[in-house]
C-alpha atoms as a PDB file:
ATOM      1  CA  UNK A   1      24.566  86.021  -7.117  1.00  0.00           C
ATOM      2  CA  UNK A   2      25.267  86.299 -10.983  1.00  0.00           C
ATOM      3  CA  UNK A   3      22.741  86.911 -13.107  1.00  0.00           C
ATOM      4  CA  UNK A   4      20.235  86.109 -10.147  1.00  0.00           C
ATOM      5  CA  UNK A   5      22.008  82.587  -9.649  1.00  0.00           C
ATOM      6  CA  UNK A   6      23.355  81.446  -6.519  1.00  0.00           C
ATOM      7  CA  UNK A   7      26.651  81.062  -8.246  1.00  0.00           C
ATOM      8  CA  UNK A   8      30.097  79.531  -6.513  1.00  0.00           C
ATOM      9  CA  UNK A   9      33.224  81.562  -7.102  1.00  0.00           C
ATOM     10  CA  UNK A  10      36.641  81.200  -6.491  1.00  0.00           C
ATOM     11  CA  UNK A  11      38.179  84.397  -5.547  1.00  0.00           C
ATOM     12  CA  UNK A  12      35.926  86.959  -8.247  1.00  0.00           C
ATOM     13  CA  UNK A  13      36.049  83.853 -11.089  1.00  0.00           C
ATOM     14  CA  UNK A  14      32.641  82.024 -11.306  1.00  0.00           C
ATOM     15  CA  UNK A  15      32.808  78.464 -12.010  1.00  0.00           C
ATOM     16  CA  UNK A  16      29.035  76.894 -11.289  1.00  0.00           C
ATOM     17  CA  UNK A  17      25.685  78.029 -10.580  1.00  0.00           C
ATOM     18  CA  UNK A  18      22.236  76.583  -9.821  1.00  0.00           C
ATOM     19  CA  UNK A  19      19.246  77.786 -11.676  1.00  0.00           C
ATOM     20  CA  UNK A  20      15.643  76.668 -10.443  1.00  0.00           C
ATOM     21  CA  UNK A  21      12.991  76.304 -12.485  1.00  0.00           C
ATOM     22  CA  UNK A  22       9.104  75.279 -12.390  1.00  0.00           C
ATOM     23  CA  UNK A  23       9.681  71.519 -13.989  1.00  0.00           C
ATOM     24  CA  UNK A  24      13.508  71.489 -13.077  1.00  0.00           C
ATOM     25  CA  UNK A  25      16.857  72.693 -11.802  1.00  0.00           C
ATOM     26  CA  UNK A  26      20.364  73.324 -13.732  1.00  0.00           C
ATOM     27  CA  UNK A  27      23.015  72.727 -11.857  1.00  0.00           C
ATOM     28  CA  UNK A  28      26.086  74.451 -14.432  1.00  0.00           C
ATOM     29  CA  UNK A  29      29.455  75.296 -15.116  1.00  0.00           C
ATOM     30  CA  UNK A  30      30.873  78.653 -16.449  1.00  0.00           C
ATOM     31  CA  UNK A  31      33.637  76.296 -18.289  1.00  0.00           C
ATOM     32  CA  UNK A  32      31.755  73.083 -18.455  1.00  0.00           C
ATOM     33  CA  UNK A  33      33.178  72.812 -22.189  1.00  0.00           C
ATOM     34  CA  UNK A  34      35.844  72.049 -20.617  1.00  0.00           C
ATOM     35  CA  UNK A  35      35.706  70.122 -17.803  1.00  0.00           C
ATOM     36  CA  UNK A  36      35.960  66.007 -17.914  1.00  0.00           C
ATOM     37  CA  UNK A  37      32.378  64.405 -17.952  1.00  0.00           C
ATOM     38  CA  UNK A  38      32.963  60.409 -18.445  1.00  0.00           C
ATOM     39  CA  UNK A  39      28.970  60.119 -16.732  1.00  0.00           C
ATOM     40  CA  UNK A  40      27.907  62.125 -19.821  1.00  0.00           C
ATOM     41  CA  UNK A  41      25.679  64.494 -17.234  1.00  0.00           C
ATOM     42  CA  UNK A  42      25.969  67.784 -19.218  1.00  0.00           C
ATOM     43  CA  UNK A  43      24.392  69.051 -21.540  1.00  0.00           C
ATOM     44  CA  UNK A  44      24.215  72.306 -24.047  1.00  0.00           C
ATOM     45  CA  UNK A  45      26.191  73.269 -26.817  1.00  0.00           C
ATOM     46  CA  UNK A  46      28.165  76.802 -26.197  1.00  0.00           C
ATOM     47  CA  UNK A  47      31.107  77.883 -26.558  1.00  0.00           C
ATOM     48  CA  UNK A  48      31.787  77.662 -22.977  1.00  0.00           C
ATOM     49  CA  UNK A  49      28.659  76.448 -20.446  1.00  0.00           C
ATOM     50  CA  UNK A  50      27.039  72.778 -20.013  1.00  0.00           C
ATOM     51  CA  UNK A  51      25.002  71.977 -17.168  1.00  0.00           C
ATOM     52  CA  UNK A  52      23.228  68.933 -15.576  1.00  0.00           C
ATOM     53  CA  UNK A  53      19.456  69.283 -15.630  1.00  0.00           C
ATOM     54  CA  UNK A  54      17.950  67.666 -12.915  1.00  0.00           C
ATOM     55  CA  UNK A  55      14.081  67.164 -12.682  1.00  0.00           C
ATOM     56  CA  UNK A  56      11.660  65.183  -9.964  1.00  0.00           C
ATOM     57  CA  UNK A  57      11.239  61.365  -9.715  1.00  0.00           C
ATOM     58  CA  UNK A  58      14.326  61.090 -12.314  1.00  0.00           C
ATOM     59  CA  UNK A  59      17.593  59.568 -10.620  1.00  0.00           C
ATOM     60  CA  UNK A  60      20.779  61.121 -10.485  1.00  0.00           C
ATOM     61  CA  UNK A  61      24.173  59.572 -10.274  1.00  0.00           C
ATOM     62  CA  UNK A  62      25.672  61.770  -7.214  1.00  0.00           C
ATOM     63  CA  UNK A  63      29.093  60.793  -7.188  1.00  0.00           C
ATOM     64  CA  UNK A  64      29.178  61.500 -10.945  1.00  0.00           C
ATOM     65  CA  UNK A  65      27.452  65.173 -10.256  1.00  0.00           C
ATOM     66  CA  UNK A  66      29.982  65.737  -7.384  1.00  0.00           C
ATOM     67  CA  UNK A  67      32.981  64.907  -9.740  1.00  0.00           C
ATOM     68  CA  UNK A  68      31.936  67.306 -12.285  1.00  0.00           C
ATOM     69  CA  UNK A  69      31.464  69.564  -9.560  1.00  0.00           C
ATOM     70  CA  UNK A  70      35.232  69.048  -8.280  1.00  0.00           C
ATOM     71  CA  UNK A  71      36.559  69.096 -12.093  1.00  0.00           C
ATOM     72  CA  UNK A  72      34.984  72.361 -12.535  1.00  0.00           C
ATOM     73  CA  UNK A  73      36.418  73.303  -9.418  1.00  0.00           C
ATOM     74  CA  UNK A  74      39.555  72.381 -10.254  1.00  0.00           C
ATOM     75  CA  UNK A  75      39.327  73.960 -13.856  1.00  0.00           C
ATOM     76  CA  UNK A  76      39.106  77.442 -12.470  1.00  0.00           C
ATOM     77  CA  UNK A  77      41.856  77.324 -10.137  1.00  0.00           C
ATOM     78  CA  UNK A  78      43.998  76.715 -12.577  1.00  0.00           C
ATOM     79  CA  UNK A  79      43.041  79.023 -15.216  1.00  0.00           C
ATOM     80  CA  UNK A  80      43.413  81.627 -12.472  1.00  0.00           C
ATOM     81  CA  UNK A  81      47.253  80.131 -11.600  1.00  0.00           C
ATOM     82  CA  UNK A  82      48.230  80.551 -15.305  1.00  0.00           C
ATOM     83  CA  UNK A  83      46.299  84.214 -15.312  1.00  0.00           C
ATOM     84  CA  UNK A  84      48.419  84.765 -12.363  1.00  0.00           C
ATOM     85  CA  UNK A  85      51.893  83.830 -14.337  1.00  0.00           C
ATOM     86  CA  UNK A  86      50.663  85.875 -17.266  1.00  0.00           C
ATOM     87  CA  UNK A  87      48.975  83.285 -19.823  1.00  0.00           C
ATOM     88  CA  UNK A  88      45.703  83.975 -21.663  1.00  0.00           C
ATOM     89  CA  UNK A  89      42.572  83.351 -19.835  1.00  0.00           C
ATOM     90  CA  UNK A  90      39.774  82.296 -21.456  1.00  0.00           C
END
């Protein structure tokens, strides 16, 4: 929990989270800025966090959702490995 989001780590380093709300749910990424989204899923406008908003009766492209999911995976392993050999994590 992070925040009071369920939130996936790897190791301590958050990398998504799911937020529920009344009308819909966020699934989101710490680094989402980041991460490769060809589907065009995510949405927001930080410096760092997007997320997919998913909300009742509206379709979602899964494999699309799990890709982003993977990518953002991914992302934080390797900002981790470079922390690890001493570059600038951010």
């Amino acid at each position: 929990m992070h925040d009071g989001y369920p939130t996936a780590c790897v190791e301590d380093a958050p990398f998504g989270y799911v937020g529920v709300f009344r009308a819909h749910v966020n699934v989101g990424f710490f680094h989402g800025a980041s991460v490769r989204d060809p589907a065009r899923l995510l949405e927001g406008t930080g410096k760092y966090m997007r997320h997919v908003k998913l909300k009742p009766g509206i379709p979602i492209d899964s494999a699309a959702l799990e890709a982003l999911v993977l990518a953002a995976y991914a992302d934080i392993k390797e900002r981790l490995s470079a922390d690890e050999a001493g570059a600038e994590f951010q």
